[in-house]
N, C-alpha and C. Protein backbone atom coordinates (compact mmCIF):
# COMPACT_ATOMS: atom_id res chain seq x y z
N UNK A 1 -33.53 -120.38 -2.37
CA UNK A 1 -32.17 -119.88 -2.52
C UNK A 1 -32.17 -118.36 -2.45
N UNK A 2 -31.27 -117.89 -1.44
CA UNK A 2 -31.03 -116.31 -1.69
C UNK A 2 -30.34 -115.92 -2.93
N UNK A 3 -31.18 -114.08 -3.14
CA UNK A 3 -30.37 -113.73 -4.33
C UNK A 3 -29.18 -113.17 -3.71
N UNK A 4 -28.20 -113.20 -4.81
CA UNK A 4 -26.87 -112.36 -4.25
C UNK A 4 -26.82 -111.33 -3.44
N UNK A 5 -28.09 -110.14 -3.59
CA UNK A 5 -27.98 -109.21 -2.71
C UNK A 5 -29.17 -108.83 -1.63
N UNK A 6 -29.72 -109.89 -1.27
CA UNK A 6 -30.48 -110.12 -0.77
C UNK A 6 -30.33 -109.58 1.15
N UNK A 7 -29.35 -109.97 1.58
CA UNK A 7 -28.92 -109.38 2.97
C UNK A 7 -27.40 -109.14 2.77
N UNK A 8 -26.48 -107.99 4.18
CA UNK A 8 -25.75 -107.56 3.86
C UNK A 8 -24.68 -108.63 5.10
N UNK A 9 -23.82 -109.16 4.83
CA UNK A 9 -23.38 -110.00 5.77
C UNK A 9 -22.99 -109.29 7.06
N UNK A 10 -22.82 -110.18 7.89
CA UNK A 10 -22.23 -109.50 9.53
C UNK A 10 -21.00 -108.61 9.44
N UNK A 11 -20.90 -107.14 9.73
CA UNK A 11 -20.02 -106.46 9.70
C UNK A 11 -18.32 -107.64 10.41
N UNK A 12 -16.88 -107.51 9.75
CA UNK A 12 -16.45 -107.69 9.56
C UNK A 12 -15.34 -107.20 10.66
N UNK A 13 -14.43 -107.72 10.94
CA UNK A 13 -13.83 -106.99 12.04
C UNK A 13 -12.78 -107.17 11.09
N UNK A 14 -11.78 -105.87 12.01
CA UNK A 14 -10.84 -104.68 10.75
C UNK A 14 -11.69 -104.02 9.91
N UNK A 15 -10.60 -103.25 9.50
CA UNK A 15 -11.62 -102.03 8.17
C UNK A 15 -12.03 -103.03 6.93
N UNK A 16 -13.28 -102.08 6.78
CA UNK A 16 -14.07 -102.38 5.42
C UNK A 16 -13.10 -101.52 4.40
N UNK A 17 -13.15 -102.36 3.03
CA UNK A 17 -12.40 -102.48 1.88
C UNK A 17 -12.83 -100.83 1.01
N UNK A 18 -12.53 -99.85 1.62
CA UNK A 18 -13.04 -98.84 0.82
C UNK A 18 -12.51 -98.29 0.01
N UNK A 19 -12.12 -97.57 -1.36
CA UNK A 19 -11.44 -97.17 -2.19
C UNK A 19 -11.80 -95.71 -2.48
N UNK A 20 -10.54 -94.90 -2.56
CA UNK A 20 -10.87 -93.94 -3.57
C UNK A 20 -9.74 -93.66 -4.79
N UNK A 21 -10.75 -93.06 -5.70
CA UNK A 21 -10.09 -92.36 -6.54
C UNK A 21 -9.20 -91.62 -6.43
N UNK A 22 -7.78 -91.06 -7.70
CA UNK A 22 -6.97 -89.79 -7.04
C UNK A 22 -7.68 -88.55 -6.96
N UNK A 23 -8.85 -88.57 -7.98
CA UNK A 23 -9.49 -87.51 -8.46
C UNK A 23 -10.36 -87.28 -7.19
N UNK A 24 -11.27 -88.28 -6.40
CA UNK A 24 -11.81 -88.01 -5.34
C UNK A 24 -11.23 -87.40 -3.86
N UNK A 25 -9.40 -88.11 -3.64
CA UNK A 25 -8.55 -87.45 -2.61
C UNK A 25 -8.10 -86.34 -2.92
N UNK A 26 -7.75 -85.71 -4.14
CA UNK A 26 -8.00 -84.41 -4.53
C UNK A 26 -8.96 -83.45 -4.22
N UNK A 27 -9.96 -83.93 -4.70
CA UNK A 27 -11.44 -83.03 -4.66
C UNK A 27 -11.23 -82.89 -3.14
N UNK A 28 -11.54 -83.97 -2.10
CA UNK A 28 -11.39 -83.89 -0.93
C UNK A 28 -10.85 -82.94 -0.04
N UNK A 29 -8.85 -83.18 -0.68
CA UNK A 29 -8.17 -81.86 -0.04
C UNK A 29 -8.61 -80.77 -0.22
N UNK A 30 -9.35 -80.63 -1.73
CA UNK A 30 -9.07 -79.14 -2.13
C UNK A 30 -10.75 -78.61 -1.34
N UNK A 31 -11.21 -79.18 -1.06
CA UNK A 31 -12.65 -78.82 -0.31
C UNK A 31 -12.28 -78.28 1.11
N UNK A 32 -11.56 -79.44 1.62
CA UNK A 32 -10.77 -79.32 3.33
C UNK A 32 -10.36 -77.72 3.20
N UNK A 33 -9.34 -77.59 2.28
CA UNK A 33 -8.66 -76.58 2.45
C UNK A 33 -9.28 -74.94 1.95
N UNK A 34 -10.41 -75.56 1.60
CA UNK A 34 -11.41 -74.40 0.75
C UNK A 34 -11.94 -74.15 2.54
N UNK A 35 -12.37 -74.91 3.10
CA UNK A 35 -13.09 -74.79 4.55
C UNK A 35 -12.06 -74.35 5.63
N UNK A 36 -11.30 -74.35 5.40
CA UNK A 36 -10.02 -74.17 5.95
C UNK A 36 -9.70 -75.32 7.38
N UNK A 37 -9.84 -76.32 6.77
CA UNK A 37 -9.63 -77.77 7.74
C UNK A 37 -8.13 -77.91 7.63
N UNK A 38 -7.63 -77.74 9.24
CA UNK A 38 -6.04 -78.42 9.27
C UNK A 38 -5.74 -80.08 8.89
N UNK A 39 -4.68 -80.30 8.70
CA UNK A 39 -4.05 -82.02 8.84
C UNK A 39 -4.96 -83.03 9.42
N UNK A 40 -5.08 -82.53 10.49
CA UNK A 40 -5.76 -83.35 11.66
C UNK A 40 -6.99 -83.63 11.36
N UNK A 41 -7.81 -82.92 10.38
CA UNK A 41 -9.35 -83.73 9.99
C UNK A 41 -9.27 -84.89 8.52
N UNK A 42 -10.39 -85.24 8.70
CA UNK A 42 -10.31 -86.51 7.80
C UNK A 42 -12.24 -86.62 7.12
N UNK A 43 -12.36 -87.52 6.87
CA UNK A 43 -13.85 -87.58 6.21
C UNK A 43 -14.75 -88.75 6.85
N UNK A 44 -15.61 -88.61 7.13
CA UNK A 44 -16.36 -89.54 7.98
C UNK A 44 -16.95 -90.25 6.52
N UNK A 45 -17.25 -91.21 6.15
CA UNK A 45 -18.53 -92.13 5.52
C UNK A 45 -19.13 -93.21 5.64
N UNK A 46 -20.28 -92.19 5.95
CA UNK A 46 -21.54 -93.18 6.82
C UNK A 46 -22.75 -93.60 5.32
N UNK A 47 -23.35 -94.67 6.17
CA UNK A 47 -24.94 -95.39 5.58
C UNK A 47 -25.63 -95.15 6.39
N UNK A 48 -26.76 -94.18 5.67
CA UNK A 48 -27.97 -93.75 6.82
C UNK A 48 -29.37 -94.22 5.80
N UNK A 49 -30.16 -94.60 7.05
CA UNK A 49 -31.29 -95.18 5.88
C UNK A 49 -32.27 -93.96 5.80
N UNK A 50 -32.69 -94.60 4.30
CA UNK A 50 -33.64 -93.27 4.11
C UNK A 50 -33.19 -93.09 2.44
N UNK A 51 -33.17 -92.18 1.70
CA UNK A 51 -33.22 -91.82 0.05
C UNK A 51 -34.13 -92.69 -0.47
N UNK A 52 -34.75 -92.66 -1.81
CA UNK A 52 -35.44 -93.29 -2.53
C UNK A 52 -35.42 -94.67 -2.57
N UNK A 53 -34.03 -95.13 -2.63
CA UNK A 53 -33.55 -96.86 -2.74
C UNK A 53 -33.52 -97.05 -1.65
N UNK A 54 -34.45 -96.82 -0.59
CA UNK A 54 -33.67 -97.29 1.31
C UNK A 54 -32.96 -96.77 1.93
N UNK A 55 -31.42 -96.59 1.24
CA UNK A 55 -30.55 -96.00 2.15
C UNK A 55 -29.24 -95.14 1.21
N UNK A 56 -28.64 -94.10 2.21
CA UNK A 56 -27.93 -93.35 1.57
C UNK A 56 -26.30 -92.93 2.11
N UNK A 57 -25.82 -92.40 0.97
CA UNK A 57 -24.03 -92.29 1.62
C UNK A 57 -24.31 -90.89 2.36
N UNK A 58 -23.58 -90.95 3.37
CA UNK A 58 -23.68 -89.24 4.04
C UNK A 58 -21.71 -89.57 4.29
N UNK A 59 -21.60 -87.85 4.04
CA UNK A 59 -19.92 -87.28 4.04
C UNK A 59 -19.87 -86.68 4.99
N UNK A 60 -19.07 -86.38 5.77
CA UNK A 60 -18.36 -84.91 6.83
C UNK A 60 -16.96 -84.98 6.81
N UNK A 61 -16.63 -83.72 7.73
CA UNK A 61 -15.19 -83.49 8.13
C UNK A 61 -15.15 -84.00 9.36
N UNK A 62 -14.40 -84.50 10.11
CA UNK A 62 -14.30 -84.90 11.07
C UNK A 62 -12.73 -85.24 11.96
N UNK A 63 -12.69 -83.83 12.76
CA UNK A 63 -10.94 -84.52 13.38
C UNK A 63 -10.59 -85.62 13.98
N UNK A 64 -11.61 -86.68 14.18
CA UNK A 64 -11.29 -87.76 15.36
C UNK A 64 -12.46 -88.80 15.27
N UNK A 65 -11.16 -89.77 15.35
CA UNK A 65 -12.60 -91.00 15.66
C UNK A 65 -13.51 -91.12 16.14
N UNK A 66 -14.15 -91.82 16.49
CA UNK A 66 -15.53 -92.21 17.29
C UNK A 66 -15.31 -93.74 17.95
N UNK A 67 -15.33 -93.52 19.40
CA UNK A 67 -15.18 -95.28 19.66
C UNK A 67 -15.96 -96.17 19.19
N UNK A 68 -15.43 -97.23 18.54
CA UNK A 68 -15.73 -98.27 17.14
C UNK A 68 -15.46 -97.73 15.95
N UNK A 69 -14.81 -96.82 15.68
CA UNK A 69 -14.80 -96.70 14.01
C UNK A 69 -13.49 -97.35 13.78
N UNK A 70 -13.91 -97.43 11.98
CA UNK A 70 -12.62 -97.57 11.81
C UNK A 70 -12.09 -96.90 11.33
N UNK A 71 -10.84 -96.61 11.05
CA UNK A 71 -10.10 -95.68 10.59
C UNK A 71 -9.29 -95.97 9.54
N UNK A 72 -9.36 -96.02 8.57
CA UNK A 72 -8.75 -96.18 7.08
C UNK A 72 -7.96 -94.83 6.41
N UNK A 73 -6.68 -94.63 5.85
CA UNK A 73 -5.88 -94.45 5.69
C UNK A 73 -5.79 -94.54 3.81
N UNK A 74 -6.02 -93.75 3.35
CA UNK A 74 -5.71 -93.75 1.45
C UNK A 74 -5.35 -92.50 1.36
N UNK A 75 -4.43 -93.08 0.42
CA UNK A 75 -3.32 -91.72 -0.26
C UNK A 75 -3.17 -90.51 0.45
N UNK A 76 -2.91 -90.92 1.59
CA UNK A 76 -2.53 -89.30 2.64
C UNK A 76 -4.03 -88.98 3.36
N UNK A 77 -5.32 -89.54 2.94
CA UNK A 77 -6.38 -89.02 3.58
C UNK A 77 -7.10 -90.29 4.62
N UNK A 78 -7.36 -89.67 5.84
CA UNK A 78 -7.85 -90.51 6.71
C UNK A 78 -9.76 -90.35 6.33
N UNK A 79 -10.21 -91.59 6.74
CA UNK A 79 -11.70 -91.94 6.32
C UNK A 79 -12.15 -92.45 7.57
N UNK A 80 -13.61 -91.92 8.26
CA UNK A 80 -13.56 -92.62 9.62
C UNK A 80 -14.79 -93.50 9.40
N UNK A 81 -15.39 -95.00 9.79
CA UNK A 81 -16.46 -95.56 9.44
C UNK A 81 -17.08 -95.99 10.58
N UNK A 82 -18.06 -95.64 10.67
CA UNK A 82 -18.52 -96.38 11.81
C UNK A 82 -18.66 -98.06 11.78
N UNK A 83 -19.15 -98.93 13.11
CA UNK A 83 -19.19 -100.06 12.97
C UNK A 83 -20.98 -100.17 12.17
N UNK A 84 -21.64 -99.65 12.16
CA UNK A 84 -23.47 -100.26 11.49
C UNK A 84 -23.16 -99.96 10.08
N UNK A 85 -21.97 -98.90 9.35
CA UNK A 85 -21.81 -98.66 7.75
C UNK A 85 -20.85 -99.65 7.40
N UNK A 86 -20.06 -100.17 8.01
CA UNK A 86 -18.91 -100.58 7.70
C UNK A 86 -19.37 -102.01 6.48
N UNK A 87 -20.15 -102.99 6.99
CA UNK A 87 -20.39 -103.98 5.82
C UNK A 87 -21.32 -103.04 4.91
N UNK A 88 -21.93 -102.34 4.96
CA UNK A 88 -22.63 -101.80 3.35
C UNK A 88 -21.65 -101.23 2.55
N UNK A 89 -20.25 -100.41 2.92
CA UNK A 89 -19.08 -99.87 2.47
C UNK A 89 -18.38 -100.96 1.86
N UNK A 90 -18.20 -102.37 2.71
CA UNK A 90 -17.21 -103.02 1.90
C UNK A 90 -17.38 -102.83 0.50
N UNK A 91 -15.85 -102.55 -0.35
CA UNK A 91 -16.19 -103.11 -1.81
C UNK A 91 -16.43 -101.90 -2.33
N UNK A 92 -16.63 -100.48 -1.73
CA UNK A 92 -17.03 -99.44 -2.27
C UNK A 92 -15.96 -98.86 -2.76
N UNK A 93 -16.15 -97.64 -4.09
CA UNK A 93 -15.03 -97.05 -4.53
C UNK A 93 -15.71 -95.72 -4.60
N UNK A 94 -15.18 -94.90 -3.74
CA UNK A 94 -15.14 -93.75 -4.30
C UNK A 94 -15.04 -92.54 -4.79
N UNK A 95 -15.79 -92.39 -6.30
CA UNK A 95 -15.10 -91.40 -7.23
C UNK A 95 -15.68 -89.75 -7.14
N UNK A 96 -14.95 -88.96 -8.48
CA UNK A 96 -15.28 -87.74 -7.95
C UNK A 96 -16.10 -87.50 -9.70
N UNK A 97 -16.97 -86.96 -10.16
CA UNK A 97 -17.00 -86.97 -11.65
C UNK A 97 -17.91 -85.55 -11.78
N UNK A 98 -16.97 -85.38 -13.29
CA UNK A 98 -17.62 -84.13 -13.92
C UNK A 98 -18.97 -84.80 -15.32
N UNK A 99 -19.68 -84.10 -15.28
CA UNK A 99 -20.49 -84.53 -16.23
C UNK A 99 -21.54 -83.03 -16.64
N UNK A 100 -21.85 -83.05 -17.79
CA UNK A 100 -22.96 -82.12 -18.68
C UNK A 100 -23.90 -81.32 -16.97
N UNK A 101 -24.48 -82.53 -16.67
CA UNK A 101 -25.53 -82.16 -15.80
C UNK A 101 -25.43 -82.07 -14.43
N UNK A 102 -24.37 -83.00 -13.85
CA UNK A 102 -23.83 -83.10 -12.74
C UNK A 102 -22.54 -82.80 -12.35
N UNK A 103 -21.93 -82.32 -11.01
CA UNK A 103 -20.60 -83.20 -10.76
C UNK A 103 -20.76 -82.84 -9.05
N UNK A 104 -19.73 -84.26 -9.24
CA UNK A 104 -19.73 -84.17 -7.44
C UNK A 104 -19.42 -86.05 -7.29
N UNK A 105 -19.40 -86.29 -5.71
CA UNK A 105 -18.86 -87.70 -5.50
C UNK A 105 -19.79 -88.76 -5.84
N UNK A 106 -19.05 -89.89 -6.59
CA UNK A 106 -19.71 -91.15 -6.98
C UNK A 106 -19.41 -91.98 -6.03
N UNK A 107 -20.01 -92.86 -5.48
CA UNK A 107 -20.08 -94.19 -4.77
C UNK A 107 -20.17 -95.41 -6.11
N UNK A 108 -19.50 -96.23 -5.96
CA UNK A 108 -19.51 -97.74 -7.07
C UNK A 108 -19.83 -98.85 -5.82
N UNK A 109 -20.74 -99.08 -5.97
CA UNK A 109 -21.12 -100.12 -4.97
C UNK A 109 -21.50 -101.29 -5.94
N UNK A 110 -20.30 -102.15 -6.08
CA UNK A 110 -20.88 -103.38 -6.34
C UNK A 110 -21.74 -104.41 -5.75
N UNK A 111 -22.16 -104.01 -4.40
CA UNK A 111 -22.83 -104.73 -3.97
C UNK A 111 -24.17 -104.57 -3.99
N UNK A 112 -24.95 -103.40 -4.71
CA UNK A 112 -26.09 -102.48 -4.42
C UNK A 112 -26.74 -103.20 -5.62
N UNK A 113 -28.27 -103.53 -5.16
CA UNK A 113 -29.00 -104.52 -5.81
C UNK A 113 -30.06 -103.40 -6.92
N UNK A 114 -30.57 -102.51 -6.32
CA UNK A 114 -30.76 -101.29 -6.79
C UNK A 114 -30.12 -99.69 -6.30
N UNK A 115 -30.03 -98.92 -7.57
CA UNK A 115 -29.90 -97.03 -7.08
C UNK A 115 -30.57 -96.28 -7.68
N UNK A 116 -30.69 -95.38 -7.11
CA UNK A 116 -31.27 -94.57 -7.76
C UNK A 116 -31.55 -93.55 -8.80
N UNK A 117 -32.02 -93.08 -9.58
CA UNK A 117 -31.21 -91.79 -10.62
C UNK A 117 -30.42 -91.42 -10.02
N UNK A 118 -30.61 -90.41 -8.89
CA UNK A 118 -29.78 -89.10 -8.43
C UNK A 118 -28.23 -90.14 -7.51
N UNK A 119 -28.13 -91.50 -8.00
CA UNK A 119 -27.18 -91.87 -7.32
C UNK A 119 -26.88 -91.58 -6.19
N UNK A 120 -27.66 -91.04 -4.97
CA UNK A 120 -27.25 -91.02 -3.57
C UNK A 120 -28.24 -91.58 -2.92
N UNK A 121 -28.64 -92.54 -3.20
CA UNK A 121 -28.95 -93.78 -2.70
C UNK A 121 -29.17 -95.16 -3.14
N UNK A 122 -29.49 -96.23 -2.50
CA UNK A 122 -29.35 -97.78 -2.94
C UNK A 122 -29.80 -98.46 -2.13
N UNK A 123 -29.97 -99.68 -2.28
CA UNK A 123 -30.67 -101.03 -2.02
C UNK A 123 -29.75 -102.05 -1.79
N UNK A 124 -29.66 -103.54 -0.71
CA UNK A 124 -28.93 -104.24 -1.29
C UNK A 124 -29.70 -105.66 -1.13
């Protein structure tokens, strides 16, 4: 019998289920506009393998799709995904957090079998 997170199912046609926080579309704008990014850019989030747990979230700015992405749409901010991240994203939320030692963006991957301390990377 497989364990629950054992493989990641066949990417999904339409967008993967991604969430953010208000606190994260905030942080977002206020970064864009710190860089001085017009309307027209948005945030790429990709799964690249590699970090401690296998594989990791990578961010950018990005004005325009990529043929196959998808393009997701939250609270005023566009998100572009490619088709090879798109099933490791399903189900993802994410946040922006302040803490003692850290701050900066959280990923909640309920699907991630292991992560790592430094939380920018995982297993599934």
């Amino acid at each position: 019998m497989d364990e629950p997170h054992a493989h990641v199912p066949a990417p999904q046609s339409g967008e993967p289920r991604v969430e953010l926080t208000d606190v994260a579309v905030d942080r977002f704008r206020k970064v864009m506009e710190h860089e001085g990014l017009g309307a027209g850019y948005g945030v790429r989030i990709a799964v690249n393998s590699g970090g401690c747990s296998g594989m990791s979230y990578a961010m950018s700015f990005e004005s325009e799709a990529r043929p196959g992405d998808a393009v997701i749409e939250r609270n005023g901010l566009r998100l572009y995904v490619d088709r090879q991240s798109a099933p490791y994203l399903e189900g993802v939320t994410i946040d922006y957090v302040v803490g003692l030692h850290k701050e900066g963006f959280k990923f909640v991957n309920p699907r991630a079998a292991r992560t790592c301390g430094c939380g920018e990377s995982f297993s599934v």
